[in-house]
Protein backbone atom coordinates (compact mmCIF):
# COMPACT_ATOMS: atom_id res chain seq x y z
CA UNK A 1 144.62 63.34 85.56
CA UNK A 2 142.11 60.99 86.85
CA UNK A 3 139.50 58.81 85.23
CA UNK A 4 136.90 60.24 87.78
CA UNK A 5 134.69 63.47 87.44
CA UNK A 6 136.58 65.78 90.26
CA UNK A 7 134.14 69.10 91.55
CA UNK A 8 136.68 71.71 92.56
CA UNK A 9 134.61 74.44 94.83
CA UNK A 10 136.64 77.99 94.71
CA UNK A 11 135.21 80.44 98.22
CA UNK A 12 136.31 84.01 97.97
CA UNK A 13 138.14 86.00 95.16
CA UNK A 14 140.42 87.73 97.36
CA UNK A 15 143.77 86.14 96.43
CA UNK A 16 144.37 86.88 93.22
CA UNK A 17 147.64 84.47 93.09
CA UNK A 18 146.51 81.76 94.16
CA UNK A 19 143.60 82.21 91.52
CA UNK A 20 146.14 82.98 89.05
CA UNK A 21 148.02 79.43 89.55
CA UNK A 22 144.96 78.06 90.02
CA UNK A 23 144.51 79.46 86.00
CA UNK A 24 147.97 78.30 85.48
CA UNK A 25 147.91 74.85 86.12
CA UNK A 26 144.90 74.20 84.41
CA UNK A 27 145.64 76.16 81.27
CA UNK A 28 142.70 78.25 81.34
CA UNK A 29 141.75 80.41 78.53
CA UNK A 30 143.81 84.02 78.85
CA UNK A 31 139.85 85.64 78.97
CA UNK A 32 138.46 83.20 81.56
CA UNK A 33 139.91 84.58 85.02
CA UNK A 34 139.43 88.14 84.06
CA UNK A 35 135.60 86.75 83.53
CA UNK A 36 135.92 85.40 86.98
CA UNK A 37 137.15 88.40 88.83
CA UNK A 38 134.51 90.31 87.01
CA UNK A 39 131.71 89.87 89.66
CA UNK A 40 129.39 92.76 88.49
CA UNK A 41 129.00 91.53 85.02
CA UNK A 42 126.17 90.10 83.25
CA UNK A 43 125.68 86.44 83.34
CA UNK A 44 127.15 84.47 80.54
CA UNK A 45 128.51 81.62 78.86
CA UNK A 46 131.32 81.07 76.47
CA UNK A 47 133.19 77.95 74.85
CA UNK A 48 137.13 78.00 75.13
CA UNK A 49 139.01 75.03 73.38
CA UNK A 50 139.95 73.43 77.00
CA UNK A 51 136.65 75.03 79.19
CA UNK A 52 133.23 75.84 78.69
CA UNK A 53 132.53 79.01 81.12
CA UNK A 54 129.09 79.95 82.70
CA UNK A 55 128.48 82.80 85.40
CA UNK A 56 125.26 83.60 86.82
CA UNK A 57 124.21 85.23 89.83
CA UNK A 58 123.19 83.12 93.15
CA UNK A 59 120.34 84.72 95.28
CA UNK A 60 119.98 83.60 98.84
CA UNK A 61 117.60 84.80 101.63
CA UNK A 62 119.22 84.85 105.29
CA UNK A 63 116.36 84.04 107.69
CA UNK A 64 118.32 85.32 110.25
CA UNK A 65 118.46 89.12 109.52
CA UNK A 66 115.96 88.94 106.81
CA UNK A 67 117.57 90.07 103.63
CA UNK A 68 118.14 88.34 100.26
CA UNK A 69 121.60 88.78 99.03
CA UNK A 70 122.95 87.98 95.57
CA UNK A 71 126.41 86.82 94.82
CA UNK A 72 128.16 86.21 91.12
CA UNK A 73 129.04 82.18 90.77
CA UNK A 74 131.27 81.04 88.10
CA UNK A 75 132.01 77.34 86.43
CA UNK A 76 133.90 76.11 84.38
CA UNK A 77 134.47 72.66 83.12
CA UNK A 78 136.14 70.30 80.98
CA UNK A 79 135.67 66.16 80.03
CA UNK A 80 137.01 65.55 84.22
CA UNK A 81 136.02 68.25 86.28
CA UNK A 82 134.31 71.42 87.06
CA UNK A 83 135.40 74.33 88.96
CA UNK A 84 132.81 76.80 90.64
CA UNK A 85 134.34 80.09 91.94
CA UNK A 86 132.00 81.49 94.43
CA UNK A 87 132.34 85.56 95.98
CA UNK A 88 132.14 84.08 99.85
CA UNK A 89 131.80 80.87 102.02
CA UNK A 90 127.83 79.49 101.79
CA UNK A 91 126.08 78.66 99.02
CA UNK A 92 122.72 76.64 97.53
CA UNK A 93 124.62 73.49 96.53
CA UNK A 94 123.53 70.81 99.74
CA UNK A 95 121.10 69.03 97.93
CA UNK A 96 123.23 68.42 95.06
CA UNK A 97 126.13 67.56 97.82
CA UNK A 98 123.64 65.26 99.76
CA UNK A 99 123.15 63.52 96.23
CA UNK A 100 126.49 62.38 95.84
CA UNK A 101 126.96 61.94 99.47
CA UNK A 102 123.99 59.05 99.13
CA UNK A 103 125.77 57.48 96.03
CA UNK A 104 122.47 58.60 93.59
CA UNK A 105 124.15 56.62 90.41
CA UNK A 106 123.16 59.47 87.76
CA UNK A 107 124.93 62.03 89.03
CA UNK A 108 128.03 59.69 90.28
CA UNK A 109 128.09 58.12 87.23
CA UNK A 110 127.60 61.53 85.05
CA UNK A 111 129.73 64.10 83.47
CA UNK A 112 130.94 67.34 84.73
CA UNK A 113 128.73 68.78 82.15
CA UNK A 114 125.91 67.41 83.97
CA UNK A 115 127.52 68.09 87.43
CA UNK A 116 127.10 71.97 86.24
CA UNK A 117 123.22 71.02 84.85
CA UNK A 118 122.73 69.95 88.41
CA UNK A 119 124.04 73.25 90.29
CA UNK A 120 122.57 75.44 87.79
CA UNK A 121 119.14 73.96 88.05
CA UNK A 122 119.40 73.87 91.72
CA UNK A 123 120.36 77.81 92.05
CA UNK A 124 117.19 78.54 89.11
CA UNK A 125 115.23 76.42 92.04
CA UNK A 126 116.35 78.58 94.86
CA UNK A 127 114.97 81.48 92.56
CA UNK A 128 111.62 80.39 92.90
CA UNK A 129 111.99 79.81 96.78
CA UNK A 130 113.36 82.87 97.24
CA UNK A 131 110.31 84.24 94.97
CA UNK A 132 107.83 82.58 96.82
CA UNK A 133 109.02 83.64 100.52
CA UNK A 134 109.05 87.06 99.28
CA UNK A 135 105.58 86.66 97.53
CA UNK A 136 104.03 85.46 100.81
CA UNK A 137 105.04 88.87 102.36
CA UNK A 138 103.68 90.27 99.57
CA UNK A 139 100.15 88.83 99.28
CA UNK A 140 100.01 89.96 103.14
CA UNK A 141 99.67 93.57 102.22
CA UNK A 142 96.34 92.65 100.76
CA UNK A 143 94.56 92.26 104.16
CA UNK A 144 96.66 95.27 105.77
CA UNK A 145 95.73 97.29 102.52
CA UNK A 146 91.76 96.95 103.20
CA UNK A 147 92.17 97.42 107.33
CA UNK A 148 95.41 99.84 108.09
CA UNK A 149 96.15 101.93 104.55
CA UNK A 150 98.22 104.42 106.07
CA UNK A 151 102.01 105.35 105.92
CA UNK A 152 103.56 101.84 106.98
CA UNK A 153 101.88 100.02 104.37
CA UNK A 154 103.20 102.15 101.56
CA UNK A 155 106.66 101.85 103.26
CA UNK A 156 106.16 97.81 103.38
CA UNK A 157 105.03 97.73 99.18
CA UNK A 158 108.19 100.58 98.22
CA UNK A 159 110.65 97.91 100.14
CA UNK A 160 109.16 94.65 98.53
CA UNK A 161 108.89 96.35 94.85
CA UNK A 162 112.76 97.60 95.56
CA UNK A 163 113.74 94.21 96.68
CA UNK A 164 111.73 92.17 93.71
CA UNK A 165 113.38 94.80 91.28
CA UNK A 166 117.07 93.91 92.80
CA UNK A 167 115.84 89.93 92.06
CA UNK A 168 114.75 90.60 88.39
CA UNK A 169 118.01 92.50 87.77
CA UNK A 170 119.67 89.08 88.29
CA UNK A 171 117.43 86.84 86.78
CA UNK A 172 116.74 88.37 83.40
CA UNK A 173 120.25 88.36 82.32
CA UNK A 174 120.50 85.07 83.18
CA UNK A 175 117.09 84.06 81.07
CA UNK A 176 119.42 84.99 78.24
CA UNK A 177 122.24 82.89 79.01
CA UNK A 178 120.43 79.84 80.06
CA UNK A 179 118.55 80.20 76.65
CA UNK A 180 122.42 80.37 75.18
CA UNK A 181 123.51 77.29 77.00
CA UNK A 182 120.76 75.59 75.74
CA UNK A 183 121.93 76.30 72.14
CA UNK A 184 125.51 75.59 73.04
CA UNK A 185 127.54 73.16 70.92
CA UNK A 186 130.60 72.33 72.64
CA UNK A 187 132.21 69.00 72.51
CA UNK A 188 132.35 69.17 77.17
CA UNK A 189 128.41 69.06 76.70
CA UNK A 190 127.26 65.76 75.74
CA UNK A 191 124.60 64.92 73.77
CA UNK A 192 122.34 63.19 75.87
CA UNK A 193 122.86 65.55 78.47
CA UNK A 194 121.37 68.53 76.11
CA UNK A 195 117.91 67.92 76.76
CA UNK A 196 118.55 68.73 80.69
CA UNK A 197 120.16 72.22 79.46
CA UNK A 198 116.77 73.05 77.25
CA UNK A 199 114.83 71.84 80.16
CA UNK A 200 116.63 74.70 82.43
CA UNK A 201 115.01 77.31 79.84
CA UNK A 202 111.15 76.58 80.93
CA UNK A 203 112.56 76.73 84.68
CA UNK A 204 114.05 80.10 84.01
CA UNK A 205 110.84 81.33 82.01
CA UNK A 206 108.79 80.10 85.51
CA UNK A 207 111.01 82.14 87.55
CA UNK A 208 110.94 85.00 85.49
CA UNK A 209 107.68 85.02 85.11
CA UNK A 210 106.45 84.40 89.09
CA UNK A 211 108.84 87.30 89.86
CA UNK A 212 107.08 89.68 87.32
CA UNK A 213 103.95 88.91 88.44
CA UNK A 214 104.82 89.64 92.48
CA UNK A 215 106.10 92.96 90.56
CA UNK A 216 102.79 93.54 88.61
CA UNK A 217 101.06 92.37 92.08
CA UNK A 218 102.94 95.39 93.97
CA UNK A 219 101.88 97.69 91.07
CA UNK A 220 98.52 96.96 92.07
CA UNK A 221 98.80 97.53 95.19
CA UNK A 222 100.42 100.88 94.92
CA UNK A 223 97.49 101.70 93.17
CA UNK A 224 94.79 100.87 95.36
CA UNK A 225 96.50 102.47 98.19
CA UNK A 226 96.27 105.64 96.33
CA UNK A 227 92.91 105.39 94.94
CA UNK A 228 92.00 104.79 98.61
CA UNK A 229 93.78 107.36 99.90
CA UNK A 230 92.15 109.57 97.25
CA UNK A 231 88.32 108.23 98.38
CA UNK A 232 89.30 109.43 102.02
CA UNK A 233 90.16 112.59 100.76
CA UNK A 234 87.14 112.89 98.72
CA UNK A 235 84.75 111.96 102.07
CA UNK A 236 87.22 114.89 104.15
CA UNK A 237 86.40 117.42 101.06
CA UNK A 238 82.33 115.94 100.93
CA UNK A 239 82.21 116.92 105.04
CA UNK A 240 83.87 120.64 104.78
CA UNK A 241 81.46 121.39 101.36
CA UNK A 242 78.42 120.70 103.78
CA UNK A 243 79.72 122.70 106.20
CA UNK A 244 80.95 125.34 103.81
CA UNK A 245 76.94 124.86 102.57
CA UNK A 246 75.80 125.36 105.83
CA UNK A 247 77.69 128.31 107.42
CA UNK A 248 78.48 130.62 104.38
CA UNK A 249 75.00 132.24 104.53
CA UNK A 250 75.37 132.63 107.62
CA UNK A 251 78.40 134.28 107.51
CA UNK A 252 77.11 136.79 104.33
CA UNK A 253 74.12 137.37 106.75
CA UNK A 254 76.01 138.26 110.17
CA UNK A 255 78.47 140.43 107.44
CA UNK A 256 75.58 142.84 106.50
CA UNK A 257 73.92 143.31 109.76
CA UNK A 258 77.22 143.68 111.07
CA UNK A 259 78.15 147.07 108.73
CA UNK A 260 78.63 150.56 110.78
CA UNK A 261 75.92 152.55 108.69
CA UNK A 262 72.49 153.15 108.36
């Protein structure tokens, strides 16, 4: 009921009645918490009379054990506020926190529409992080590809192609939606604030295209560890002709002297 732009941050889908008052008291549209609850479906955006409603996925990379896990994030927001539902406790958002923590006057002074440009852009931006971490690793296999081809190597390209492919599966979807966004006409979307929302579209084309070409990059990879693999065989095949060369005479020789008759 206030004035003020109020961020409401949802962790864990668990309860479903508290979520349900939660839908309740803010008269959400009868198709937006099933949306919600829906965490394996593809990201999208629609426009209900009270809420506009976006869900994406949010990729994060634990340095600790050294895996990249993805997680669905909903919003949804009106004239005064924005609700994000998250799947568990941690999330990308500190920057845009410290923001409004340090009184930055556009995004204090802003709507929720461009509260949600804001997180949006900022999990697009962890994308590419996340990308470029993983492309780092990636770029290493170069160097252990010309001095150690064997077994491990393969291993290290299967796990980084399986782990770029899990990446993609997120982000093309939500190339889509952002482009959908973008096009959105909703009266919670402001004019002025539109531009932002068609400048999230060349972010997501950056992202999608830096994690195709890691993928392309693995592709290579793969293939010059076989073609080497193949040249080793070749040399292993050269030695036993030459020796075949060598000893077969010998062998037809020592077979005809060898017979038991005149």
């Amino acid at each position: 009921e206030k004035k003020t732009v109020t961020w409401l941050n949802i962790d864990g889908l668990h309860n479903i009645e508290i979520l349900q008052e939660i839908g309740e008291e803010f008269n959400f549209d009868k198709l937006i918490l099933p949306d919600v609850l829906e965490t394996h479906s593809r990201p999208k955006v629609g426009d209900f009379n009270n809420f506009v409603f976006i869900s994406l996925k949010m990729i994060q990379y634990s340095e600790e054990k050294e895996e990249i896990t993805v997680e669905n994030l909903s919003l949804v927001f009106n004239d005064n506020m924005l609700i994000s539902f998250q799947e568990k406790k941690g999330d990308v958002f500190n920057p845009v926190r410290n923001r409004i923590k340090n009184h930055k006057r556009i995004l204090r002074s802003s709507r929720p529409d461009y509260l949600a440009f804001a997180l949006i852009d900022t999990i697009i931006d962890h994308y590419l992080y996340v990308l470029g971490l993983l492309g780092e690793k990636i770029e290493s296999v170069d160097d252990l590809l010309i001095e150690h081809p064997n077994n491990s190597v393969i291993d290290q390209i299967k796990s980084y192609k399986k782990e770029i492919n899990y990446i993609q599966k997120g982000i093309k979807p939500a190339k889509e939606m952002i482009l959908a966004l973008s096009k959105l006409e909703s009266d919670f979307i402001h004019k002025k604030n539109r531009i932002h929302f068609k400048e999230l579209v060349n972010n997501m084309n950056q992202a999608f295209e830096t994690a195709d070409s890691y993928r392309e990059l693995l592709s290579d990879q793969l293939n010059v560890y076989h073609m080497m693999i193949s040249s080793r065989l070749n040399d292993i095949m050269k030695f036993l002709t030459i020796f075949s060369v060598i000893f077969i005479p010998l062998t037809f020789i020592a077979g005809i002297y060898g017979t038991n008759f005149d």
